[in-house]
Protein backbone atom coordinates (compact mmCIF):
# COMPACT_ATOMS: atom_id res chain seq x y z
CA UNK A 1 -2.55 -38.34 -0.84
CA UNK A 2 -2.92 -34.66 -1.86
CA UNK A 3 -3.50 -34.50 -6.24
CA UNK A 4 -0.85 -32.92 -7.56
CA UNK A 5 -1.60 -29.82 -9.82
CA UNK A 6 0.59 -29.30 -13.16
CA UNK A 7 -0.29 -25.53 -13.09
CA UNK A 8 2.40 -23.88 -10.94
CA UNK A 9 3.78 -20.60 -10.10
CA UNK A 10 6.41 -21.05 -12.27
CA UNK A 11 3.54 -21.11 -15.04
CA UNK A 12 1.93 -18.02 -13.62
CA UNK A 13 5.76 -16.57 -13.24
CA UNK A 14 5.79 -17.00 -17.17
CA UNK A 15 3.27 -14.73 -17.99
CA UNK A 16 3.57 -10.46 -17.94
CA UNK A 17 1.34 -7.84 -15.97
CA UNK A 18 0.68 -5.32 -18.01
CA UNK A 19 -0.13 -1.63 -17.35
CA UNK A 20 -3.95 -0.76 -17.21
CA UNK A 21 -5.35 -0.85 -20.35
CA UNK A 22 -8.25 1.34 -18.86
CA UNK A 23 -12.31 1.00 -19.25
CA UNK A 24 -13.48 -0.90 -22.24
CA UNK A 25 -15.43 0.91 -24.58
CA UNK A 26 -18.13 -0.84 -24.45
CA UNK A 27 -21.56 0.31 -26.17
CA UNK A 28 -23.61 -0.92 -23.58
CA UNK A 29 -22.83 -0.15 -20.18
CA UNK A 30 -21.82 2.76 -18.22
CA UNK A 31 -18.88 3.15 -15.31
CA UNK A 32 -20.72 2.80 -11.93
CA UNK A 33 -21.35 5.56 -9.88
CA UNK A 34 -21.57 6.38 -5.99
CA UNK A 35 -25.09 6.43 -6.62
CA UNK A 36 -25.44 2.91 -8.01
CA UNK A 37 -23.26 1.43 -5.14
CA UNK A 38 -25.49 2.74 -2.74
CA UNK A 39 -28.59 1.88 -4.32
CA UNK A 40 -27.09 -1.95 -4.62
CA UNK A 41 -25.62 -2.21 -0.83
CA UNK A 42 -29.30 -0.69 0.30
CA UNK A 43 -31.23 -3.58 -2.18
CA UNK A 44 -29.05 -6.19 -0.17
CA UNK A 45 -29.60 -5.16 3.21
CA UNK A 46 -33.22 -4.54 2.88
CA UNK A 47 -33.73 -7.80 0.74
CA UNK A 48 -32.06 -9.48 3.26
CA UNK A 49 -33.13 -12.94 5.00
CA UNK A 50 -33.39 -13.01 8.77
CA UNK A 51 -30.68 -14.32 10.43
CA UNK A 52 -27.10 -13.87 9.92
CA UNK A 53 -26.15 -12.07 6.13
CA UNK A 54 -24.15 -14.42 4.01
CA UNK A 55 -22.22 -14.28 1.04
CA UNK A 56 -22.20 -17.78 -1.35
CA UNK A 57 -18.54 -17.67 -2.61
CA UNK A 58 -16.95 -19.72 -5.23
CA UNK A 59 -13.93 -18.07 -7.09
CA UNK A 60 -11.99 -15.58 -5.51
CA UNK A 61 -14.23 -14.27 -2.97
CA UNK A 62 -13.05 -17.76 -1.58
CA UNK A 63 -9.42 -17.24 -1.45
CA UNK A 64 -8.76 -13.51 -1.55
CA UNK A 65 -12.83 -11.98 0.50
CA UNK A 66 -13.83 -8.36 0.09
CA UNK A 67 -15.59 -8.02 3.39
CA UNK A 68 -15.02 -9.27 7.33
CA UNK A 69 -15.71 -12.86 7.65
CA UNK A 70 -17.11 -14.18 10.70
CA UNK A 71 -17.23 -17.40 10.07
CA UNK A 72 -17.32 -19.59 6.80
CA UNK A 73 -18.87 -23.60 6.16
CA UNK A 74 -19.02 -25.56 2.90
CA UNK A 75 -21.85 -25.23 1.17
CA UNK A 76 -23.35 -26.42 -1.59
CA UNK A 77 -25.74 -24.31 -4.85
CA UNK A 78 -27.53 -26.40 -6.79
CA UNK A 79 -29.01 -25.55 -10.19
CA UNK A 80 -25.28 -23.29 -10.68
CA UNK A 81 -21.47 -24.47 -11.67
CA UNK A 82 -18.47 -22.64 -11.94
CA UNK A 83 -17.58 -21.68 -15.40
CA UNK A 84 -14.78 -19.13 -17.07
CA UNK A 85 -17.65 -17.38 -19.33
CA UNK A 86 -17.08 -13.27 -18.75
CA UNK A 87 -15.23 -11.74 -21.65
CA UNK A 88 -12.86 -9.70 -19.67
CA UNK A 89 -10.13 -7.44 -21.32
CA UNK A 90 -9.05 -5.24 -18.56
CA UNK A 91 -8.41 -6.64 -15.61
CA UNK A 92 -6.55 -10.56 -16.44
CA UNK A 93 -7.15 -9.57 -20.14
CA UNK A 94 -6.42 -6.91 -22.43
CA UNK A 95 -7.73 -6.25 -25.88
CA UNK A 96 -5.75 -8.44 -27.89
CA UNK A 97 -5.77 -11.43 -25.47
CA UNK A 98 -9.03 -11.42 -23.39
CA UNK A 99 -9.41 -13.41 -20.52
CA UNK A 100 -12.83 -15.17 -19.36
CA UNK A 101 -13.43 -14.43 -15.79
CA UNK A 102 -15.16 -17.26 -13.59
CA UNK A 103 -18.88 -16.52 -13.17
CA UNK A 104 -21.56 -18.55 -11.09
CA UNK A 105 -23.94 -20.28 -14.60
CA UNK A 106 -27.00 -21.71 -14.47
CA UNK A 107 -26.94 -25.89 -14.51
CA UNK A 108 -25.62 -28.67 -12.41
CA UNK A 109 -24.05 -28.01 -8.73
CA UNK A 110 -21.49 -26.05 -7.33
CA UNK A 111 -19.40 -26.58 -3.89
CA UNK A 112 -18.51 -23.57 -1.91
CA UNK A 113 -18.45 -21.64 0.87
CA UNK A 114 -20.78 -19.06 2.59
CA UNK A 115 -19.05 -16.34 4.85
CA UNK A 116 -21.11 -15.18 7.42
CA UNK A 117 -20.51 -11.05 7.44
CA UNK A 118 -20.39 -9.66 10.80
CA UNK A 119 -23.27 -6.95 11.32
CA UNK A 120 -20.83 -4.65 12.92
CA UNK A 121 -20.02 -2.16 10.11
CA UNK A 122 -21.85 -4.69 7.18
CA UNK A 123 -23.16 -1.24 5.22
CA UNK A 124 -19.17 -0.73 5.36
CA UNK A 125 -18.57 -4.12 4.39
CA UNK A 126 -20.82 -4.16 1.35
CA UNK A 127 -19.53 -0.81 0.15
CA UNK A 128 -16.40 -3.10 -0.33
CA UNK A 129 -18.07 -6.16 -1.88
CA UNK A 130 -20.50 -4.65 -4.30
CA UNK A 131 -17.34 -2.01 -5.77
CA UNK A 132 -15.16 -4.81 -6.33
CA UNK A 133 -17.80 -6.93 -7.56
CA UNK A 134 -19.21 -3.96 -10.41
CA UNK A 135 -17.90 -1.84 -11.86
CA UNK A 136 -19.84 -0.92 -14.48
CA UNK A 137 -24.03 -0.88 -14.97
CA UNK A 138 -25.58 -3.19 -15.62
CA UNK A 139 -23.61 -5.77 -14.15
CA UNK A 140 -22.81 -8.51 -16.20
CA UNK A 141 -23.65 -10.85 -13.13
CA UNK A 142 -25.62 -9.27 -10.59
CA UNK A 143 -26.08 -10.11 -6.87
CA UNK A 144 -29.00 -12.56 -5.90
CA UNK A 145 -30.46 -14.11 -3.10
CA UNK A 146 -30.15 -18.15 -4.03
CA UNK A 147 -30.95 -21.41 -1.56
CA UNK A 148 -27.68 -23.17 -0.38
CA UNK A 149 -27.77 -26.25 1.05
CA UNK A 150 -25.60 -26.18 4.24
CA UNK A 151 -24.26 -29.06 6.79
CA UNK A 152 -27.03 -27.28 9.11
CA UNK A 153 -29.50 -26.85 7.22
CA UNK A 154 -30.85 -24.95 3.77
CA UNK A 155 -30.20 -21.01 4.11
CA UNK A 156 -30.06 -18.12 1.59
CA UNK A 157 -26.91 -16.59 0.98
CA UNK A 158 -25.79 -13.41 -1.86
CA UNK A 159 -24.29 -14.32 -5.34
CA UNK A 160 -23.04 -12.92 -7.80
CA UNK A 161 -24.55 -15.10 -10.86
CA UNK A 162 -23.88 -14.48 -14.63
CA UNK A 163 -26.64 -12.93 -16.91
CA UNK A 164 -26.67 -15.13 -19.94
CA UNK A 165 -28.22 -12.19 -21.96
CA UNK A 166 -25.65 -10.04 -21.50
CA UNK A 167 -23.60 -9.15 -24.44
CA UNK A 168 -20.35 -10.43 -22.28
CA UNK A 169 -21.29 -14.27 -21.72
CA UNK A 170 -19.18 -16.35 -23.48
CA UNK A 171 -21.27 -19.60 -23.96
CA UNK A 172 -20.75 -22.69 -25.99
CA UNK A 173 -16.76 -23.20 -25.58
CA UNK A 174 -15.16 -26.47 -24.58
CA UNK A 175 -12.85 -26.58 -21.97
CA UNK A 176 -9.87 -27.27 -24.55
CA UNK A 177 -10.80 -23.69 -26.07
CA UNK A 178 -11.32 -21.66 -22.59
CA UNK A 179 -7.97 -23.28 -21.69
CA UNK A 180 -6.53 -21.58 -25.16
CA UNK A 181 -8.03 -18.33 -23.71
CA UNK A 182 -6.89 -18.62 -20.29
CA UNK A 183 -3.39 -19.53 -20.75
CA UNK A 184 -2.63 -16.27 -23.13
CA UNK A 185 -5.14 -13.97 -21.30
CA UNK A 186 -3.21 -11.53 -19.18
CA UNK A 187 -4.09 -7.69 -17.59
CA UNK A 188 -3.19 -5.23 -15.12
CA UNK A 189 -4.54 -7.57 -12.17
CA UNK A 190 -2.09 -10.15 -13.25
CA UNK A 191 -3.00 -13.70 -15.42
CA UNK A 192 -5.73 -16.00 -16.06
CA UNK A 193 -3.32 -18.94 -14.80
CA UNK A 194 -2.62 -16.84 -11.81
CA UNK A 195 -6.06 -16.56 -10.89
CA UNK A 196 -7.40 -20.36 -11.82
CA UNK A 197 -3.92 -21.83 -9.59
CA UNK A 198 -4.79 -19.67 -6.79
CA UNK A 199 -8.68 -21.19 -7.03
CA UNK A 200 -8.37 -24.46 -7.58
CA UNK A 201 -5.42 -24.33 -4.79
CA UNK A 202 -7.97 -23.13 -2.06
CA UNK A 203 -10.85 -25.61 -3.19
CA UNK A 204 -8.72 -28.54 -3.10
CA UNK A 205 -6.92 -27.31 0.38
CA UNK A 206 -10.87 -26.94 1.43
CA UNK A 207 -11.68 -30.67 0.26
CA UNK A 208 -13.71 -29.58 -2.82
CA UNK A 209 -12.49 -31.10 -6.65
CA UNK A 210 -14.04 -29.18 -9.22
CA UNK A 211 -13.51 -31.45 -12.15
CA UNK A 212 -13.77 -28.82 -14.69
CA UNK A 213 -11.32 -26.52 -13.24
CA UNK A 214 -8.79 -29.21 -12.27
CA UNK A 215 -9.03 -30.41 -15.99
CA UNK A 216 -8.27 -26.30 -17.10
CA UNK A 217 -5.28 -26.08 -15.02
CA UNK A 218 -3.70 -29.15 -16.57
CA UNK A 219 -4.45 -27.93 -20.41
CA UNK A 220 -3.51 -24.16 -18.94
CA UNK A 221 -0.31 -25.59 -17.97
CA UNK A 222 0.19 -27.69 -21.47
CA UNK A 223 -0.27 -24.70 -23.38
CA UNK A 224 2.18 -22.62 -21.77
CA UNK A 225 4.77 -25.22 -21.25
CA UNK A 226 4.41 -25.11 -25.26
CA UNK A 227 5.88 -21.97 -24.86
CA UNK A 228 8.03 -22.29 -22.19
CA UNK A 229 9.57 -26.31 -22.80
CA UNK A 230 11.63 -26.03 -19.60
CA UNK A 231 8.71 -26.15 -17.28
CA UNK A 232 7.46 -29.28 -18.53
CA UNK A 233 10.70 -30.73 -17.87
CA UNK A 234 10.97 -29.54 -14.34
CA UNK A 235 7.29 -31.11 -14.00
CA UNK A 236 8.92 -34.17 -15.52
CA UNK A 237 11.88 -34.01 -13.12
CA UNK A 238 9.13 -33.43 -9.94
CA UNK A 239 7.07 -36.17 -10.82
CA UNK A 240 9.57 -38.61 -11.18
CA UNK A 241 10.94 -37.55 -7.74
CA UNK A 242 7.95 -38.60 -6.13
């Protein structure tokens, strides 16, 4: 029997989109350029592994990819996790209520997936992936080669994988306080609930429970059912149906 989620698009439904709040001003980065795209997409194709080029995805290059897919398997990183740890407050956060975007952070093991890019029209492809993946320099989480552990075998596949040192890690929360951030954190892209229903939605439909995120989207939903009373009622109502 399928878990049932207590986030829900009537949560999500709750919460505004806002207009762009444009670029942070941030002291310590730049907005990318042409040049820097380039330079990137050319440092992944000729740091490449032989063999087929593959992307490690785990948030919402799962549900939503930038580039063709080929094909895509489960596959598991070990010495990483998932974890909401990017101050964001632009694009599902805004100055006054920042979000914490989900980053790839060093320790324990995460399940995901790695999408096999077709080599027909993969410079094209990466153009895609690296300028929705940075946008500005340095990148708070830039792209590495990393060992996955496949139901074929080990391979290497890209990540994108948080850089503790940068000034934008958010470190040391508990998941009670990211799910304070995440349930208020909105932007132009849409909500922090939108974007944590729409992952843990695919991973469970793909056979992989992330404990941690399936605990945030229940104290995601508490908090905004604290605003909104009715929806814990209809969850009530839904429950008892069943």
């Amino acid at each position: 029997m399928a878990r049932q989620l207590r986030l829900t698009a009537a949560h999500v439904g709750r919460i505004p989109v806002i207009p762009d709040p444009g670029q942070p001003d941030y002291q310590f980065v730049r907005p990318a350029t042409d040049a820097d795209y380039q330079a990137e997409v050319d440092r992944f194709i000729s740091t490449a592994p032989d063999g087929p080029f593959l992307i490690f995805a785990y948030g919402s290059l799962i549900w939503n990819p930038a580039t063709a897919v080929q094909s895509q398997h489960i596959a598991v990183a070990r010495g990483w996790h998932r974890n909401f740890a990017l101050h964001d407050q632009r694009y599902r956060g805004n100055p006054a209520q920042p979000g914490l975007m989900l980053v790839l952070d060093r320790g324990g093991t995460c399940r995901g997936v790695v999408q096999e890019v077709p080599p027909d029209g993969l410079e094209a492809d990466l153009h895609k992936l690296i300028r929705r993946e940075m946008s500005m320099v340095p990148s708070a989480f830039p792209a590495r080669w990393i060992p996955v552990e496949t139901e074929t075998g080990p391979v290497r596949a890209l990540a994108f994988a948080m850089n503790r040192k940068d000034p934008r890690y958010v470190g040391g929360l508990t998941l009670a306080e990211r799910a304070e951030r995440l349930a208020a954190a909105h932007g132009w892209k849409g909500s922090m609930a939108e974007y944590l229903l729409a992952t843990v939605e695919k991973l469970e439909e793909l056979g992989i429970h992330d404990r941690n995120l399936w605990t945030l989207q229940h104290l995601v939903a508490e908090h905004i059912e604290l605003l909104h009373p009715e929806l814990a009622l209809d969850n009530a109502g839904l429950n008892a149906s069943r």
